[in-house]
Protein backbone atom coordinates (compact mmCIF):
# COMPACT_ATOMS: atom_id res chain seq x y z
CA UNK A 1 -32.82 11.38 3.10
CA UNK A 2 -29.47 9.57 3.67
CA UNK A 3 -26.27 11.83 2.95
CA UNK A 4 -23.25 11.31 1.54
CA UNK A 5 -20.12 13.86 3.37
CA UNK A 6 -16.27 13.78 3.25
CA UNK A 7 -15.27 16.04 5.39
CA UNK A 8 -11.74 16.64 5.51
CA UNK A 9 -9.73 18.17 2.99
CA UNK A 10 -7.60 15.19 1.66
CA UNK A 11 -4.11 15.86 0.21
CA UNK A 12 -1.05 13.90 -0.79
CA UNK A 13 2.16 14.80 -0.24
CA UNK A 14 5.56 12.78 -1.46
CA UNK A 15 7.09 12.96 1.55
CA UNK A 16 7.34 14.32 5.31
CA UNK A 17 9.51 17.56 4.37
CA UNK A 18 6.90 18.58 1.57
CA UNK A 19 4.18 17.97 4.39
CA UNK A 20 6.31 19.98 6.63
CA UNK A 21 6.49 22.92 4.08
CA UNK A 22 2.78 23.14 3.09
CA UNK A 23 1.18 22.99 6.30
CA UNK A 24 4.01 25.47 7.79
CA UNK A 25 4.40 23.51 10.66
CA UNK A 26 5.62 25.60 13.79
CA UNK A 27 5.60 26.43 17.65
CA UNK A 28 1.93 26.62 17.57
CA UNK A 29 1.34 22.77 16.69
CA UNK A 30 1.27 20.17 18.92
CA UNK A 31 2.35 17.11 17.18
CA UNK A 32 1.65 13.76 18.25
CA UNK A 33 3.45 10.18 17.09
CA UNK A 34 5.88 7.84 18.04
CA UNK A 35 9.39 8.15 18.40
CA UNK A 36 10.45 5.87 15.57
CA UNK A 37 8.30 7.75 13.30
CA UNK A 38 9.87 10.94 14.98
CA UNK A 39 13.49 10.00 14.75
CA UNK A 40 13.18 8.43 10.69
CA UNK A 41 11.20 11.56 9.23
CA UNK A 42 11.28 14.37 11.41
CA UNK A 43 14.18 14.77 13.54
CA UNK A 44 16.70 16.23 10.92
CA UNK A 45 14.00 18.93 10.14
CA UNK A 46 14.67 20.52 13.54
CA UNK A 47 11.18 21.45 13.99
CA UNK A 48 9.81 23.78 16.56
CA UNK A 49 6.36 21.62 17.00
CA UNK A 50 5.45 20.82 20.58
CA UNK A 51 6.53 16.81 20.29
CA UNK A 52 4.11 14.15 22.55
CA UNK A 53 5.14 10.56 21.57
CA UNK A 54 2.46 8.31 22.17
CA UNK A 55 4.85 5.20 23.15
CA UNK A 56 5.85 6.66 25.89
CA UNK A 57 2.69 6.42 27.46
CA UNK A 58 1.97 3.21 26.72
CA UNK A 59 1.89 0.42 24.05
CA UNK A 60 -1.44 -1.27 22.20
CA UNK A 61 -4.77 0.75 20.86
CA UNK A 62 -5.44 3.81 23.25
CA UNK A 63 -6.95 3.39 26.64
CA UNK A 64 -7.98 6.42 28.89
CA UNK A 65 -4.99 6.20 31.32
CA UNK A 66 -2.89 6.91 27.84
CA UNK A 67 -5.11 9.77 27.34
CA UNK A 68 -5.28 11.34 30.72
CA UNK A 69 -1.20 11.00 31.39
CA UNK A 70 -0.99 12.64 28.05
CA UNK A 71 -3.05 15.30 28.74
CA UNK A 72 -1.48 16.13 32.05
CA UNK A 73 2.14 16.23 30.32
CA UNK A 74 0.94 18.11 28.10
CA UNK A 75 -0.98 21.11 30.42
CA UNK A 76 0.07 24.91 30.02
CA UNK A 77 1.36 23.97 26.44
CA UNK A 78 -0.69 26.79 24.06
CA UNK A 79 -1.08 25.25 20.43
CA UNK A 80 -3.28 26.02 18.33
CA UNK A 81 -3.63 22.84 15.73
CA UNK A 82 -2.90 19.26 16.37
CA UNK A 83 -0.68 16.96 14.03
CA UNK A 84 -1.67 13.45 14.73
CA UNK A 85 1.31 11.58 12.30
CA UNK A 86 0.50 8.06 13.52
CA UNK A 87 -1.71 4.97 13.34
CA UNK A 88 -5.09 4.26 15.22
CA UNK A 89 -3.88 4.75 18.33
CA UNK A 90 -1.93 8.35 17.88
CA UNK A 91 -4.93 9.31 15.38
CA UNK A 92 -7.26 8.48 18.11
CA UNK A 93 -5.57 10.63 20.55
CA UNK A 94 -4.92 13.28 17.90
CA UNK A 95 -9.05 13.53 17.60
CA UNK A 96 -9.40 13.55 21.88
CA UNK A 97 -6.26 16.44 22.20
CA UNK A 98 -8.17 19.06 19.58
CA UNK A 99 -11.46 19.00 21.95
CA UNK A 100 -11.67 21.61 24.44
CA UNK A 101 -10.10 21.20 27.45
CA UNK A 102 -12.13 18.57 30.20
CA UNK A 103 -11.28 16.96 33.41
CA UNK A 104 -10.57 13.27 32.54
CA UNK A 105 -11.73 10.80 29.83
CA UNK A 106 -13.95 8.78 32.46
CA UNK A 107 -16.25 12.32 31.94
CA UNK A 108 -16.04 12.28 28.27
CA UNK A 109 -17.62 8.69 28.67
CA UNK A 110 -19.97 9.82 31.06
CA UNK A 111 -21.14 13.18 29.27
CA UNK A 112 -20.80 13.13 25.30
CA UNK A 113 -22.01 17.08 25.85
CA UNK A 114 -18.60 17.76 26.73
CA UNK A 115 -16.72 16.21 23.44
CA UNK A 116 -16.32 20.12 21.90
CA UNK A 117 -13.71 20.69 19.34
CA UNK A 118 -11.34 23.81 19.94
CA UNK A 119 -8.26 23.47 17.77
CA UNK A 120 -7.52 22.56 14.07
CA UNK A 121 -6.86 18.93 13.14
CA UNK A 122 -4.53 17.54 10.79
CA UNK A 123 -4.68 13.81 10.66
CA UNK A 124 -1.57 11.79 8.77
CA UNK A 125 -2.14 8.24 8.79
CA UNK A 126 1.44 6.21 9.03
CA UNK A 127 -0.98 2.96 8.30
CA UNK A 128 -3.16 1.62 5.55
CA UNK A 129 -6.44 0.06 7.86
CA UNK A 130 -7.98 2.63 9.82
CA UNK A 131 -9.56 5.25 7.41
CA UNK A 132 -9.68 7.17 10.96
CA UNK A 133 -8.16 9.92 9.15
CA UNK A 134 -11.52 10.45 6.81
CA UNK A 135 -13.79 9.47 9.82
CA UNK A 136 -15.69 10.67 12.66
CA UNK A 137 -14.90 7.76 15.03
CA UNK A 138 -12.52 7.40 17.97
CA UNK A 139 -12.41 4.36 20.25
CA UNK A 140 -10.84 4.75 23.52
CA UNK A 141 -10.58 1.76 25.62
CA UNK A 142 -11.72 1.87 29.48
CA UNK A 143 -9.44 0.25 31.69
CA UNK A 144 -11.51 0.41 34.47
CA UNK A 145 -14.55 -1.43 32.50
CA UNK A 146 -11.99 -3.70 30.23
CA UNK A 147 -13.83 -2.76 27.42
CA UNK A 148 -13.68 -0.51 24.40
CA UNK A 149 -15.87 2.72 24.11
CA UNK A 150 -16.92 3.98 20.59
CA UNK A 151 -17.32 7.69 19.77
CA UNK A 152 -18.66 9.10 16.71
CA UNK A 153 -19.11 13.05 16.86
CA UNK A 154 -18.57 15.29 14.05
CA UNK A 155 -16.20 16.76 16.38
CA UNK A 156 -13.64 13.51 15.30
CA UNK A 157 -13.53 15.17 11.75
CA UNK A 158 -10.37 16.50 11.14
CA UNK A 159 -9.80 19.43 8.89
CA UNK A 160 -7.39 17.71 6.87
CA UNK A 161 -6.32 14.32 5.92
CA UNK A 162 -2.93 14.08 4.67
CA UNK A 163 -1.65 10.82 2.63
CA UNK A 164 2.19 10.07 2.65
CA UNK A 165 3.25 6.83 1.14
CA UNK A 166 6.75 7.30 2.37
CA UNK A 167 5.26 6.67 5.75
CA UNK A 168 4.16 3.28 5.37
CA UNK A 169 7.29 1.81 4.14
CA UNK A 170 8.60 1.13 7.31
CA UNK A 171 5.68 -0.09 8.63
CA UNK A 172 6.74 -4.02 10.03
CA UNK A 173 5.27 -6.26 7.69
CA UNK A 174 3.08 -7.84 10.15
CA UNK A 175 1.67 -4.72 10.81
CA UNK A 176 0.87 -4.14 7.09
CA UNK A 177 -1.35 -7.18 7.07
CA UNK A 178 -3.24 -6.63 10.00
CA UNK A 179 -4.52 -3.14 8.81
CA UNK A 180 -4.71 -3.62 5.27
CA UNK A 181 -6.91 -6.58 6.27
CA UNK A 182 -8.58 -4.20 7.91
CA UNK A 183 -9.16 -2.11 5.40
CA UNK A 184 -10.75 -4.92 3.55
CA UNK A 185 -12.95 -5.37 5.40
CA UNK A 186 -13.99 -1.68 5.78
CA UNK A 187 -14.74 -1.55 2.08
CA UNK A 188 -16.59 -5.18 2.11
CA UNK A 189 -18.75 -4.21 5.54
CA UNK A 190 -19.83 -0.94 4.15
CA UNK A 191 -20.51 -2.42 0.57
CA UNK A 192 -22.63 -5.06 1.79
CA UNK A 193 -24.43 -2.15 4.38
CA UNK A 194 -28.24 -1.42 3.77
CA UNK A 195 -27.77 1.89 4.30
CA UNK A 196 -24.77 1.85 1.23
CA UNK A 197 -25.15 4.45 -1.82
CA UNK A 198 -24.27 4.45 -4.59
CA UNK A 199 -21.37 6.57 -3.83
CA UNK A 200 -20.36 4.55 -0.64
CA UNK A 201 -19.98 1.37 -3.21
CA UNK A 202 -18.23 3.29 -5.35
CA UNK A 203 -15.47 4.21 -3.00
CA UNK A 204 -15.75 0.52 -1.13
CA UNK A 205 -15.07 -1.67 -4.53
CA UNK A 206 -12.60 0.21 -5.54
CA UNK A 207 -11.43 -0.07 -2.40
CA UNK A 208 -11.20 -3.82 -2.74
CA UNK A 209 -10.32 -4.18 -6.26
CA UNK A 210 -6.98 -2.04 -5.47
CA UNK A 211 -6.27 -4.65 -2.16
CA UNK A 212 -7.32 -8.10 -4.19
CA UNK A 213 -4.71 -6.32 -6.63
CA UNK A 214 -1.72 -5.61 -4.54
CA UNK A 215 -2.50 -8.90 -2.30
CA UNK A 216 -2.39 -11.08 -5.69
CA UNK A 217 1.45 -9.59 -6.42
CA UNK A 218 2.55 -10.11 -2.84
CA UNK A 219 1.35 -13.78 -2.94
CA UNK A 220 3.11 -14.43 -6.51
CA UNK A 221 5.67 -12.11 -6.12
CA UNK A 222 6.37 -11.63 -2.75
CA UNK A 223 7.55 -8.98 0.03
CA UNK A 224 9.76 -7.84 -2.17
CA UNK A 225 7.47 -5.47 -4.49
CA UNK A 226 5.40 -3.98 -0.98
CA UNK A 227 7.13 -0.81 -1.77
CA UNK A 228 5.37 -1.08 -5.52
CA UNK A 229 1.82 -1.99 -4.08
CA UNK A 230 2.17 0.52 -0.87
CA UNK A 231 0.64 3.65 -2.53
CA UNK A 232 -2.59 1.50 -3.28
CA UNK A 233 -3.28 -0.07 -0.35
CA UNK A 234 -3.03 4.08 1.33
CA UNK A 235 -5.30 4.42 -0.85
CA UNK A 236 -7.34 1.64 -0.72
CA UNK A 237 -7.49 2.23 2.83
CA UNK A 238 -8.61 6.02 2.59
CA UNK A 239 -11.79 5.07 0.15
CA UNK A 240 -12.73 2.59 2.97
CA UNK A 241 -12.82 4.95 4.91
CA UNK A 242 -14.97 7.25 3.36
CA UNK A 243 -17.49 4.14 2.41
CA UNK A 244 -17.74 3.01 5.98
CA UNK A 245 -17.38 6.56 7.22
CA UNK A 246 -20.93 7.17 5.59
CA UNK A 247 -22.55 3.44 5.48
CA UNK A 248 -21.07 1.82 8.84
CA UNK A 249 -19.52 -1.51 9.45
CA UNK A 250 -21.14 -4.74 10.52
CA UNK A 251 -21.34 -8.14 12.62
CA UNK A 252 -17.26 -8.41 11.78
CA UNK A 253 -16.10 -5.27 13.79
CA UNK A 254 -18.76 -6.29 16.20
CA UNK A 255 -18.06 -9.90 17.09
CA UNK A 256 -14.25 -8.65 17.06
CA UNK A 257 -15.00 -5.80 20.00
CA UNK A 258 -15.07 -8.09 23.02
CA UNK A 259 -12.37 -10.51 21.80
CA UNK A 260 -9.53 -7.32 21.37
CA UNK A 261 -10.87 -5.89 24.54
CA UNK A 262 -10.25 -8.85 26.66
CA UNK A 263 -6.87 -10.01 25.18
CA UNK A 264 -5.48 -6.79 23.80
CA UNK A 265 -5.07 -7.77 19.89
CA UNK A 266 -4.77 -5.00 17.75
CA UNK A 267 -8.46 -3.68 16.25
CA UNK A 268 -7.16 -5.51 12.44
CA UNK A 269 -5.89 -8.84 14.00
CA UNK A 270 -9.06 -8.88 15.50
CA UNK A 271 -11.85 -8.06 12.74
CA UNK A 272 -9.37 -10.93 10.59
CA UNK A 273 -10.37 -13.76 12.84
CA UNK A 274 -14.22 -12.63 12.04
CA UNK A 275 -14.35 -11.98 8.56
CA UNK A 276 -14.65 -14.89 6.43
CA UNK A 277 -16.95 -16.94 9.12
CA UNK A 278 -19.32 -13.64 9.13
CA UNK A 279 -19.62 -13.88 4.93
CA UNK A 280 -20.18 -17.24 5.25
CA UNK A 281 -22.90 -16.60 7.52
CA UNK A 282 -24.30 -13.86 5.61
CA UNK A 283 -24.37 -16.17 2.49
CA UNK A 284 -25.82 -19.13 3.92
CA UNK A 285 -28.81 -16.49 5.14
CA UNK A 286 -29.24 -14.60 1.76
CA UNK A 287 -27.27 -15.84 -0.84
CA UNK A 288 -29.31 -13.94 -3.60
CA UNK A 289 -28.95 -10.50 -2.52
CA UNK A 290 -25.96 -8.12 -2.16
CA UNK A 291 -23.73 -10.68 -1.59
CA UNK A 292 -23.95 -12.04 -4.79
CA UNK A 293 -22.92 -8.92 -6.38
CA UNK A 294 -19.39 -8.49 -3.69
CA UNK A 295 -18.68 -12.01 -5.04
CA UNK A 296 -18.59 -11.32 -8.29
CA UNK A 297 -16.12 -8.47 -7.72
CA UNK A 298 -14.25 -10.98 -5.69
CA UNK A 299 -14.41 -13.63 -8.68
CA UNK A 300 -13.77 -11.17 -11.29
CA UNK A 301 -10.21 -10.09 -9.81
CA UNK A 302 -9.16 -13.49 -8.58
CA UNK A 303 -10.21 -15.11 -11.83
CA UNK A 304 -12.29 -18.37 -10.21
CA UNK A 305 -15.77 -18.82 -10.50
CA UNK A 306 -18.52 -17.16 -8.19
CA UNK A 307 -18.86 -19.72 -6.00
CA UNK A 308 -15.55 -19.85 -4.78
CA UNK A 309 -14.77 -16.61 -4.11
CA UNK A 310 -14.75 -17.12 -0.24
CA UNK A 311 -12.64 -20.01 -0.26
CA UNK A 312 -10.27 -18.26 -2.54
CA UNK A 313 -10.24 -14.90 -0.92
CA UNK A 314 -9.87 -17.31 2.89
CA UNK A 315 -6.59 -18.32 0.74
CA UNK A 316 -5.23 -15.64 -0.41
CA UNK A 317 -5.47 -13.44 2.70
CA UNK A 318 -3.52 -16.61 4.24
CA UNK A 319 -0.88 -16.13 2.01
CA UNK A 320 -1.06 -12.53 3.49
CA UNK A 321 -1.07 -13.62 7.43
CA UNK A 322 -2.32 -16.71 8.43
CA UNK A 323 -5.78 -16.66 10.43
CA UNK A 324 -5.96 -18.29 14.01
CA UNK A 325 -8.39 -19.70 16.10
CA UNK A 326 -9.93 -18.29 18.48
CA UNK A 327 -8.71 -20.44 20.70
CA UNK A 328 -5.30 -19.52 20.52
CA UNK A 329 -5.59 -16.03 21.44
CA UNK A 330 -6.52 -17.81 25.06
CA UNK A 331 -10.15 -17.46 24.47
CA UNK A 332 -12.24 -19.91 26.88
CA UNK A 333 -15.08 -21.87 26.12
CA UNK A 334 -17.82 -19.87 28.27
CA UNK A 335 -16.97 -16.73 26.26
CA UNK A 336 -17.93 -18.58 23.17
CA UNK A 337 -21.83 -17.35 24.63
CA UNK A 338 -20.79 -14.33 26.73
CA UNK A 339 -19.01 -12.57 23.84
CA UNK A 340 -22.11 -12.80 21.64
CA UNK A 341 -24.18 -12.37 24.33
CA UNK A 342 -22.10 -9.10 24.91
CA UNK A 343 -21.94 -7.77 21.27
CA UNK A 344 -26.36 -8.14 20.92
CA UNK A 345 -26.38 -6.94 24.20
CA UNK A 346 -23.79 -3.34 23.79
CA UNK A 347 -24.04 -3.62 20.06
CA UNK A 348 -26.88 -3.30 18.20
CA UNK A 349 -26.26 0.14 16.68
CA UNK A 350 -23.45 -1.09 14.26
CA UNK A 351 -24.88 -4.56 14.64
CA UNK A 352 -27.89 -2.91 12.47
CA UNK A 353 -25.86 -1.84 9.75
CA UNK A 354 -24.77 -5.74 9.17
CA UNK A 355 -25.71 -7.21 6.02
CA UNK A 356 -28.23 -9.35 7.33
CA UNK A 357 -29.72 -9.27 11.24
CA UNK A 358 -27.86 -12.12 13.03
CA UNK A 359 -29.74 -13.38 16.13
CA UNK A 360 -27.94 -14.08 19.11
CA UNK A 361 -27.50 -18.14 18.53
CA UNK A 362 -26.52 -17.12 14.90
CA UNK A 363 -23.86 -14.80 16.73
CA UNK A 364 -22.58 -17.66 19.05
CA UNK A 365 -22.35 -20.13 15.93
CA UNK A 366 -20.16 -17.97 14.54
CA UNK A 367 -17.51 -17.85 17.66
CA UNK A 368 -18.78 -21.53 18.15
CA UNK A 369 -17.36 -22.43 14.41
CA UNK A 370 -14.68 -20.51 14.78
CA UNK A 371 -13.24 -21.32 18.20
């Protein structure tokens, strides 16, 4: 019997100080972000939180150095709830700092037994891509092994997950694309999932009918109304994260892994390159099944016919951020093979939960067409 769970407890708040009020933060909170998030919304509260700014331990998605330095900083420090107010990389953290104290990450890799949660989490997302905040994922890169490790323990869950649109207005724009793209693709991965419910497509298409929405104004309209579209797209992001949360991602997140592991792009840059080569794919193998259905949502909010909802929705996210090629990330030519070759090798847990099974010439074609 599949199941259907949201776990947190998911509030909204209007801004930082109400946060602040609600959750009583105090002495007994460790709080983790970045200083620019630190010095715009927090620093005139004069809060008595235990502060860890993730930037000062390094830059990019989280690795297990990041983690390890952190967590020596941070010993003989008694708290009793963690504050992650971040994106992927301090939510990330946020979910490894609540678990009960361990040696070093390279043992959390080594022995899941020891991933055993301890304190309270509160999780407030200062992005609109992840969904981490409603999920029971964390990915920590190895440094040692140069690639990414997955974890998904119902230890992750946080107790709650707090929404603030105030905190994604300064979020660079560039930023805003990447993991709203992400999001995207979130609610189209999970939609398209065999394992999807009912209530997993309800979250993921409305989910993409709120993105299609805001993208269409920023294309017409430009930056100027983000700030009108901004409280969407949070939430957008948030009902992709439930969907996937519950029916998994697919060949996109997977064919991305070994390209953001190797040249550091951030987890949203990376799924963009993927996505519309993996639809196409996924159409040209079964054009009459689910797909059909995700294109007439597509259709339906762009206002072209069926049939051209990819190459309309490959426009408009352009309009959004150009795509690249693969190429110009500094990809070579042999890892056109080894990354597939890695992703069916490492990868065939979320691989399964694609829309259709993709062999591993079918995987190469893809990084071969879009090289």
């Amino acid at each position: 019997m599949r199941k259907f769970r949201i776990v947190p407890d998911i509030c909204e708040c209007e801004s930082f100080v109400e946060f602040a009020e609600k959750f009583s933060l105090c002495d007994r909170d460790l709080l983790v972000t970045e200083s620019f998030v630190y010095e715009t919304f927090m620093k005139k509260l004069d809060l008595q939180c235990h502060f860890v700014f993730q930037n000062e331990f390094g830059s990019g998605e989280p690795t297990d150095v990041m983690v390890d330095a952190i967590k020596k900083k941070i010993e003989g420090i008694e708290y009793d709830r963690v504050i992650g107010v971040g994106g992927g990389t301090v939510i990330d953290i946020s979910k490894v700092l609540a678990l009960k104290p361990f040696g070093c990450m390279q043992e959390i890799f080594d022995d899941p037994s020891k991933i055993v949660r301890e304190k309270e989490l509160v999780i407030v997302t200062t992005t609109c891509g992840t969904g981490s905040e409603v999920t029971r994922s964390a990915i920590i890169a190895s440094i040692e092994k140069k690639t990414k490790v997955r974890m998904a323990y119902d230890q992750f869950f946080a107790n709650s997950a707090v929404l603030i649109p105030e905190l994604i207005s300064t979020l660079p724009y560039r930023f805003f694309a990447f993991s709203s793209i992400d999001a995207l693709i979130h609610a189209v991965e999970s939609f398209l999932s065999p394992i999807a419910t009912p209530y997993t497509e309800l979250f993921a298409t409305k989910a993409i009918e709120l993105i299609l929405e805001a993208y269409k104004r920023l294309a017409e309209e430009g930056k100027e109304v983000l700030n009108e579209v901004e409280r969407d797209i949070l939430l957008a992001s948030n009902y992709a994260g439930i969907s996937f949360g519950n029916a998994g991602c697919g060949a996109v997140h997977c064919l991305a892994y070994p390209l953001s592991g190797r040249y550091h792009l951030a987890h949203g840059e990376s799924n963009y390159q993927f996505f519309c080569g993996v639809l196409e794919k996924y159409f040209d193998k079964e054009p009459n099944g689910k797909i059909a259905v995700l294109y007439d949502i597509i259709s339906s909010k762009l206002g072209c016919k069926t049939e051209q909802s990819l190459p309309e929705l490959a426009e408009l996210l352009n309009k959004i951020w150009p795509v690249k090629r693969l190429s110009e990330y500094g990809m070579k030519k042999e890892e056109i093979d080894e990354f597939a070759e890695e992703v069916y090798r490492e990868l065939q847990v979320p691989l399964a939960t694609s829309y259709v099974p993709l062999s591993l010439e079918e995987l190469k074609e893809i990084n071969r067409n879009l090289y």
